[in-house]
N, C-alpha and C. Protein backbone atom coordinates (compact mmCIF):
# COMPACT_ATOMS: atom_id res chain seq x y z
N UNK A 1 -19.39 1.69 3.25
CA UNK A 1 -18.01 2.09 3.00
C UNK A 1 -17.82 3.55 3.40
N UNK A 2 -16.52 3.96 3.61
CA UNK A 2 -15.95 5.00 4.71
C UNK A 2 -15.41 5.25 3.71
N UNK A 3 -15.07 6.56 3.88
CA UNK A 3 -13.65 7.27 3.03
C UNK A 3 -12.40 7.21 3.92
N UNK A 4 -11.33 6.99 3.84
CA UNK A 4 -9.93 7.03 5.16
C UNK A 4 -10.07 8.53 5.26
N UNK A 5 -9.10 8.67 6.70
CA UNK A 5 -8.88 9.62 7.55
C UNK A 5 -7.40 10.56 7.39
N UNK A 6 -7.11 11.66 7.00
CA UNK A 6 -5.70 12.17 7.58
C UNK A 6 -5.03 11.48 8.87
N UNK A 7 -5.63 11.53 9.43
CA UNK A 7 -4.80 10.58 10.94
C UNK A 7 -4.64 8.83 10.47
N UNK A 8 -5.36 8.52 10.11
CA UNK A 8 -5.20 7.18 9.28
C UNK A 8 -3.90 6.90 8.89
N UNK A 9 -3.73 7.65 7.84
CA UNK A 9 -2.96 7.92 6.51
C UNK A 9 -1.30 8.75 7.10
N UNK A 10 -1.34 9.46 8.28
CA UNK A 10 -0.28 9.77 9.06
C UNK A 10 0.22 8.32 9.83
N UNK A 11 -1.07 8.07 10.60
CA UNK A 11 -0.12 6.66 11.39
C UNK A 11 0.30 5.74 10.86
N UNK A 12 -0.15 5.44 9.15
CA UNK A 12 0.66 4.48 8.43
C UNK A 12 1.88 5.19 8.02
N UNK A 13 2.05 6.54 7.78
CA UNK A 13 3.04 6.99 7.06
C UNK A 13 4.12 6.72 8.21
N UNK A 14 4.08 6.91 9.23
CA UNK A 14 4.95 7.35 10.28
C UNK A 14 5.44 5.79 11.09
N UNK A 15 4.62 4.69 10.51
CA UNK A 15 4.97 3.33 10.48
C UNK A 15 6.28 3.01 9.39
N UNK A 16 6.05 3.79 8.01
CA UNK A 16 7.32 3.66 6.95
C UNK A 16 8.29 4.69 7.45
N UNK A 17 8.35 5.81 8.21
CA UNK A 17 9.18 6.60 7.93
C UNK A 17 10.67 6.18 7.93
N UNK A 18 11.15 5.13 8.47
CA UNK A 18 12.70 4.23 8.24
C UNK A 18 12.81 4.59 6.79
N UNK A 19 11.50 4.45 5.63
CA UNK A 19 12.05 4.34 4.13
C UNK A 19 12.03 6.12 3.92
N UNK A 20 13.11 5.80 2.87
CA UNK A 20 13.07 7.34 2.24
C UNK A 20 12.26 7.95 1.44
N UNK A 21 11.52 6.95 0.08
CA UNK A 21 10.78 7.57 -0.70
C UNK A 21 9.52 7.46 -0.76
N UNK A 22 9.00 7.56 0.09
CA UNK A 22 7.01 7.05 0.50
C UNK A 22 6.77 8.23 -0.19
N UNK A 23 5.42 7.66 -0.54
CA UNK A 23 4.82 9.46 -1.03
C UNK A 23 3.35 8.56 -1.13
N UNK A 24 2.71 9.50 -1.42
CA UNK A 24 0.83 9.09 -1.59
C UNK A 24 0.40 10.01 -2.01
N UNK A 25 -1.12 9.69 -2.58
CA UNK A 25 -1.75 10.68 -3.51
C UNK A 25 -3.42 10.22 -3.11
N UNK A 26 -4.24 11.05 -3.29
CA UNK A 26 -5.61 10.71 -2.82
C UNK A 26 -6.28 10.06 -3.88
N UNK A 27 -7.26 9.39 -4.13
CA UNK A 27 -7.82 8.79 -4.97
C UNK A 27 -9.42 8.56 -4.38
N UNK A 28 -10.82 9.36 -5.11
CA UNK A 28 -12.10 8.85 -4.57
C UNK A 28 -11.57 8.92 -3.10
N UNK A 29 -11.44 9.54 -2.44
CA UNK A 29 -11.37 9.59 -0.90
C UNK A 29 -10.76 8.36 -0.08
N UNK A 30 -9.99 7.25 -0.76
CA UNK A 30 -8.80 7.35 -0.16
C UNK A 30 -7.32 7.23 -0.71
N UNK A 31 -6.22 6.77 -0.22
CA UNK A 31 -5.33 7.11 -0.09
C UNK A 31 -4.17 5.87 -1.21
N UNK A 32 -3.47 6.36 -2.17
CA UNK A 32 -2.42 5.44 -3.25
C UNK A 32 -0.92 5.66 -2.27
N UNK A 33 -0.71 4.40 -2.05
CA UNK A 33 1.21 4.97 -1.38
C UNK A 33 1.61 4.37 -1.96
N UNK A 34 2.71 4.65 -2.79
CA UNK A 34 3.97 4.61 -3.50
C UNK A 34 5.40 4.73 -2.85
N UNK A 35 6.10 3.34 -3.01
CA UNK A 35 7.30 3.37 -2.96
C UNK A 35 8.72 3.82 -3.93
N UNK A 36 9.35 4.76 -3.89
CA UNK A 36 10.44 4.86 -5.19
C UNK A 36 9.18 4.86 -6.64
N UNK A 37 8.16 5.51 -6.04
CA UNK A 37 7.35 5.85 -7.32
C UNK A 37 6.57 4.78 -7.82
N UNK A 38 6.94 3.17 -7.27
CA UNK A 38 5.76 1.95 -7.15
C UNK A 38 5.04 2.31 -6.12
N UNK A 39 3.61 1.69 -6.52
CA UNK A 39 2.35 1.56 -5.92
C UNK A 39 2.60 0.19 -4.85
N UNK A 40 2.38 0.22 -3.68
CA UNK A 40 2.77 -0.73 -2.75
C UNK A 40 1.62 -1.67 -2.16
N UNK A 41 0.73 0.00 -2.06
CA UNK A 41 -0.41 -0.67 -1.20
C UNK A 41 -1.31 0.65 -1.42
N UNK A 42 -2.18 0.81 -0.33
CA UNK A 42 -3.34 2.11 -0.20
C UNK A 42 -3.56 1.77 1.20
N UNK A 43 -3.83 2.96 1.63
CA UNK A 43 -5.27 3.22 2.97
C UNK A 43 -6.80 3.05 2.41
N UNK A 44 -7.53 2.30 2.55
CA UNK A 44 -8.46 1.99 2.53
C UNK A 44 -9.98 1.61 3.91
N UNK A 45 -10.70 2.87 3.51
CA UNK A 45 -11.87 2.22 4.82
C UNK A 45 -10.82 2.28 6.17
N UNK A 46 -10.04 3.25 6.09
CA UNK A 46 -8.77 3.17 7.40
C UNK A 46 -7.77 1.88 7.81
N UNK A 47 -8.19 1.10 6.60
CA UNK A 47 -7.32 -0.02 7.04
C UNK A 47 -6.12 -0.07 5.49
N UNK A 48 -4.98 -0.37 6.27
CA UNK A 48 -3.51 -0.44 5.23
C UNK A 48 -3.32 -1.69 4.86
N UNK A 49 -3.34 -1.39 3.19
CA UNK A 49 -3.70 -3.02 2.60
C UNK A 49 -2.79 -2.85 1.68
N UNK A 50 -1.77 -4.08 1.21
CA UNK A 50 -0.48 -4.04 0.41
C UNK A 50 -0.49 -5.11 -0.30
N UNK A 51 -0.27 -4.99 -1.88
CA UNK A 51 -0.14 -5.76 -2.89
C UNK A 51 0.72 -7.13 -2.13
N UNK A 52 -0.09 -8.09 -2.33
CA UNK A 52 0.32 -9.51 -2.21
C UNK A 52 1.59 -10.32 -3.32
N UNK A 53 2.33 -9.51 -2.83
CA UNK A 53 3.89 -10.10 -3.52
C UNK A 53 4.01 -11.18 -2.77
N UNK A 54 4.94 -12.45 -3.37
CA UNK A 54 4.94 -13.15 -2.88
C UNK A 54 6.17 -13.16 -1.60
N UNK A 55 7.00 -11.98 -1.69
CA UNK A 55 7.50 -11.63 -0.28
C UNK A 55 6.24 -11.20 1.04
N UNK A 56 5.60 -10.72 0.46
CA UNK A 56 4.51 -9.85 1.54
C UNK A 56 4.20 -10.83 1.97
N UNK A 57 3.59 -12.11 1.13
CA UNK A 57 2.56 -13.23 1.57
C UNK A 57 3.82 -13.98 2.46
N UNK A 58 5.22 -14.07 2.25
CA UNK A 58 5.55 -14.70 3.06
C UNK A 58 6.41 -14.42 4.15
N UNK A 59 6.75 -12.96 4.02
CA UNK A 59 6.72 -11.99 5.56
C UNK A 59 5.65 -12.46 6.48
N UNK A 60 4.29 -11.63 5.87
CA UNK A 60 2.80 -12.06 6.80
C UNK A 60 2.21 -12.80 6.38
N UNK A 61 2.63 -14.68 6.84
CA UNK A 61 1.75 -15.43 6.58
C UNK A 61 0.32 -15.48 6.87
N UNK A 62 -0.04 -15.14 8.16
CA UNK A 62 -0.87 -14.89 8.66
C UNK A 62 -2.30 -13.56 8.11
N UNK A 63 -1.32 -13.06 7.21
CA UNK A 63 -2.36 -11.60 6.71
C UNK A 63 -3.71 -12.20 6.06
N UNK A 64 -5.06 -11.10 6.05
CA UNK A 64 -5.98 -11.39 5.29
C UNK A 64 -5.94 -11.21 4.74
N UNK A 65 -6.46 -11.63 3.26
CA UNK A 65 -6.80 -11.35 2.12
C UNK A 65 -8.17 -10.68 1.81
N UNK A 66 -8.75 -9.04 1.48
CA UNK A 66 -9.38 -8.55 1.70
C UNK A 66 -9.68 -7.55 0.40
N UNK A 67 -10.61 -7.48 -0.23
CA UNK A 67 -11.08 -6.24 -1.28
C UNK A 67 -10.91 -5.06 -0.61
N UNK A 68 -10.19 -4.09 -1.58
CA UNK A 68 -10.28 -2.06 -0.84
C UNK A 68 -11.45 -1.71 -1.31
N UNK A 69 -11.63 -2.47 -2.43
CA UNK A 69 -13.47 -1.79 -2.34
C UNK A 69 -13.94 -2.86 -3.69
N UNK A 70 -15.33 -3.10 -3.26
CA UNK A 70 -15.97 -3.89 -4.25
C UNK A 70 -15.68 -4.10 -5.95
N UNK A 71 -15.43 -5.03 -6.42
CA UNK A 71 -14.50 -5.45 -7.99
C UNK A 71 -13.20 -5.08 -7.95
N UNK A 72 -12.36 -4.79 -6.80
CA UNK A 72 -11.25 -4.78 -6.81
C UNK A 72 -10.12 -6.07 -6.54
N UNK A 73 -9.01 -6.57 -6.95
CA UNK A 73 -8.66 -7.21 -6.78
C UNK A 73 -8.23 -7.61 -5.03
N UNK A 74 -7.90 -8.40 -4.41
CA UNK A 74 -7.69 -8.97 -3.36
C UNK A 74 -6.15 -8.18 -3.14
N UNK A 75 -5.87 -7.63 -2.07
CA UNK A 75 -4.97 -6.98 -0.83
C UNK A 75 -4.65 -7.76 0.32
N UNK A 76 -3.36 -7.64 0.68
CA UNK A 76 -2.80 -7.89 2.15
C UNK A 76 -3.50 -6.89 3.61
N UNK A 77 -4.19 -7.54 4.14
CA UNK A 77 -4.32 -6.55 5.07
C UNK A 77 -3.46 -6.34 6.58
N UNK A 78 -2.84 -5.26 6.39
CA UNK A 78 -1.62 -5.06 7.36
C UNK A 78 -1.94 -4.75 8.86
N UNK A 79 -2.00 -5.17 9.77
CA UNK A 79 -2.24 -5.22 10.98
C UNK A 79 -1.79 -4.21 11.65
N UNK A 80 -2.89 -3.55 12.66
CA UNK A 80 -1.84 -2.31 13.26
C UNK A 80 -0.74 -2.68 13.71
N UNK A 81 -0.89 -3.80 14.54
CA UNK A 81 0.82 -4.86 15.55
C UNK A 81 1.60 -4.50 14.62
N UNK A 82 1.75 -4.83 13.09
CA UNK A 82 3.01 -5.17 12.54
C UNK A 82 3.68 -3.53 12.95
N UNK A 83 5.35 -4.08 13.17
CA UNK A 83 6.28 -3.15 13.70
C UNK A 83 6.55 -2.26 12.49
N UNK A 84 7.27 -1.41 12.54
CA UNK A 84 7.44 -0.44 11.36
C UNK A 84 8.86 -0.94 10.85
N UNK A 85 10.03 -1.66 11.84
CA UNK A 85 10.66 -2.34 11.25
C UNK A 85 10.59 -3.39 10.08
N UNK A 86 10.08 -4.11 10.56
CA UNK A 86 9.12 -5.21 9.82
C UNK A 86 8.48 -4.30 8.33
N UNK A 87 7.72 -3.58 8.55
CA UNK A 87 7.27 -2.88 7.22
C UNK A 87 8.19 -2.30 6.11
N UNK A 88 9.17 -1.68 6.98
CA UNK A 88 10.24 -0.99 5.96
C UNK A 88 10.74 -2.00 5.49
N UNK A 89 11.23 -3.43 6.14
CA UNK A 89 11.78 -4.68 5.42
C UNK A 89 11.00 -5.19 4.25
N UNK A 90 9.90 -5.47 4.62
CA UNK A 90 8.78 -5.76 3.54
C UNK A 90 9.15 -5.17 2.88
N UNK A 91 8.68 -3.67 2.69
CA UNK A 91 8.17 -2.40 1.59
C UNK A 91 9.79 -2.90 0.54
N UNK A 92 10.76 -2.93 1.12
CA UNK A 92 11.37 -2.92 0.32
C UNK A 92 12.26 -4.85 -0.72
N UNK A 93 11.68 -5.49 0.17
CA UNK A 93 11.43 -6.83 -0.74
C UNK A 93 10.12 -6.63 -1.48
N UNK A 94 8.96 -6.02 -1.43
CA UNK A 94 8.21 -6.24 -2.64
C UNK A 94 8.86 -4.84 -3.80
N UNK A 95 9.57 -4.08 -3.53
CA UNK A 95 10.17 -3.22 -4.73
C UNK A 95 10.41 -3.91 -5.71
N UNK A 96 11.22 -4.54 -5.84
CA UNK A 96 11.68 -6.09 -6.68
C UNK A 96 10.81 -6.39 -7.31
N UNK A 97 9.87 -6.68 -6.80
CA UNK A 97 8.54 -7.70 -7.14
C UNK A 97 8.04 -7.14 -8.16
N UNK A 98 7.45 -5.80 -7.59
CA UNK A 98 6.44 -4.84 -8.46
C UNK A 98 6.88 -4.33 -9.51
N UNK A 99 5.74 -4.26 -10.72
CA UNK A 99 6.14 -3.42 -11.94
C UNK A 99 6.21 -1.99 -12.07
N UNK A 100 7.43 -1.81 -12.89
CA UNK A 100 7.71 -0.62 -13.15
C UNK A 100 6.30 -0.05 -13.20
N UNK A 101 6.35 0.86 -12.53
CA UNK A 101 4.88 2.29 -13.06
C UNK A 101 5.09 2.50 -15.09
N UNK A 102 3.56 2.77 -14.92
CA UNK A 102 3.15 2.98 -16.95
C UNK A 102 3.06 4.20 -16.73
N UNK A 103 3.65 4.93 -18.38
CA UNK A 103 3.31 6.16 -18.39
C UNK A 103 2.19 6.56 -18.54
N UNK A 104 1.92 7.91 -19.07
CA UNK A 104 0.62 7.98 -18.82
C UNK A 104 0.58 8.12 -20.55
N UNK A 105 -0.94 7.40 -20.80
CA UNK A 105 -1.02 7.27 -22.00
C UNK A 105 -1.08 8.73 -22.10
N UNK A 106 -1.20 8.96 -23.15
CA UNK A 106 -1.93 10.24 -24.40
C UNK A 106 -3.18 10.22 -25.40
N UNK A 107 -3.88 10.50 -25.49
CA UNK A 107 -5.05 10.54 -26.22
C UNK A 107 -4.46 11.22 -27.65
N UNK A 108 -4.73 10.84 -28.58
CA UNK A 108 -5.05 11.73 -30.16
C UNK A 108 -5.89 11.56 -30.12
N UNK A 109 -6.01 13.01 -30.94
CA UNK A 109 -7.20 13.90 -31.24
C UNK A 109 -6.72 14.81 -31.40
């Protein structure tokens, strides 16, 4: 296993740029992207892998189903081909889908 790349993580960004609110955050060396503040997908091992909503699965029938890293649940894996049109359509039928973001707990003590 690889850690993703800045150039990675640019050529996916610049695949969404049609959407307005992308943002990402690093995690263990690679990459969390967030839509409107939902988690969508990640860069992973340089490859862009997106929560399997059941829009995603039936946008890209064809997608693999693939771990971002060992005991992790199963990902869409997004093909460089797919158009950025196509993505911004997606990104924003799985908004819907996905759950609201949790706050962040608090510890007492």
């Amino acid at each position: 296993m690889m850690a993703s790349t800045m150039e990675y993580l640019q050529f996916v960004l610049d695949r969404l740029e049609q959407l307005d609110d992308i943002s990402w955050r690093t995690m263990m060396g690679e990459f969390i992207i967030y839509y409107r503040g939902k988690i969508i997908g990640g860069v992973y091992d340089d490859r862009f892998l997106i929560k399997p909503t059941a829009s995603a699965q039936e946008m890209l029938p064809e997608a693999e189903m693939v771990q971002p890293y060992e005991g992790a649940k199963e990902m869409l894996l997004v093909e460089e081909g797919v158009s950025g049109e196509l993505l911004s359509e997606l990104v924003e039928k799985m908004y819907e889908e996905l759950p609201q973001p949790k706050g962040k707990k608090r510890r007492k003590g």
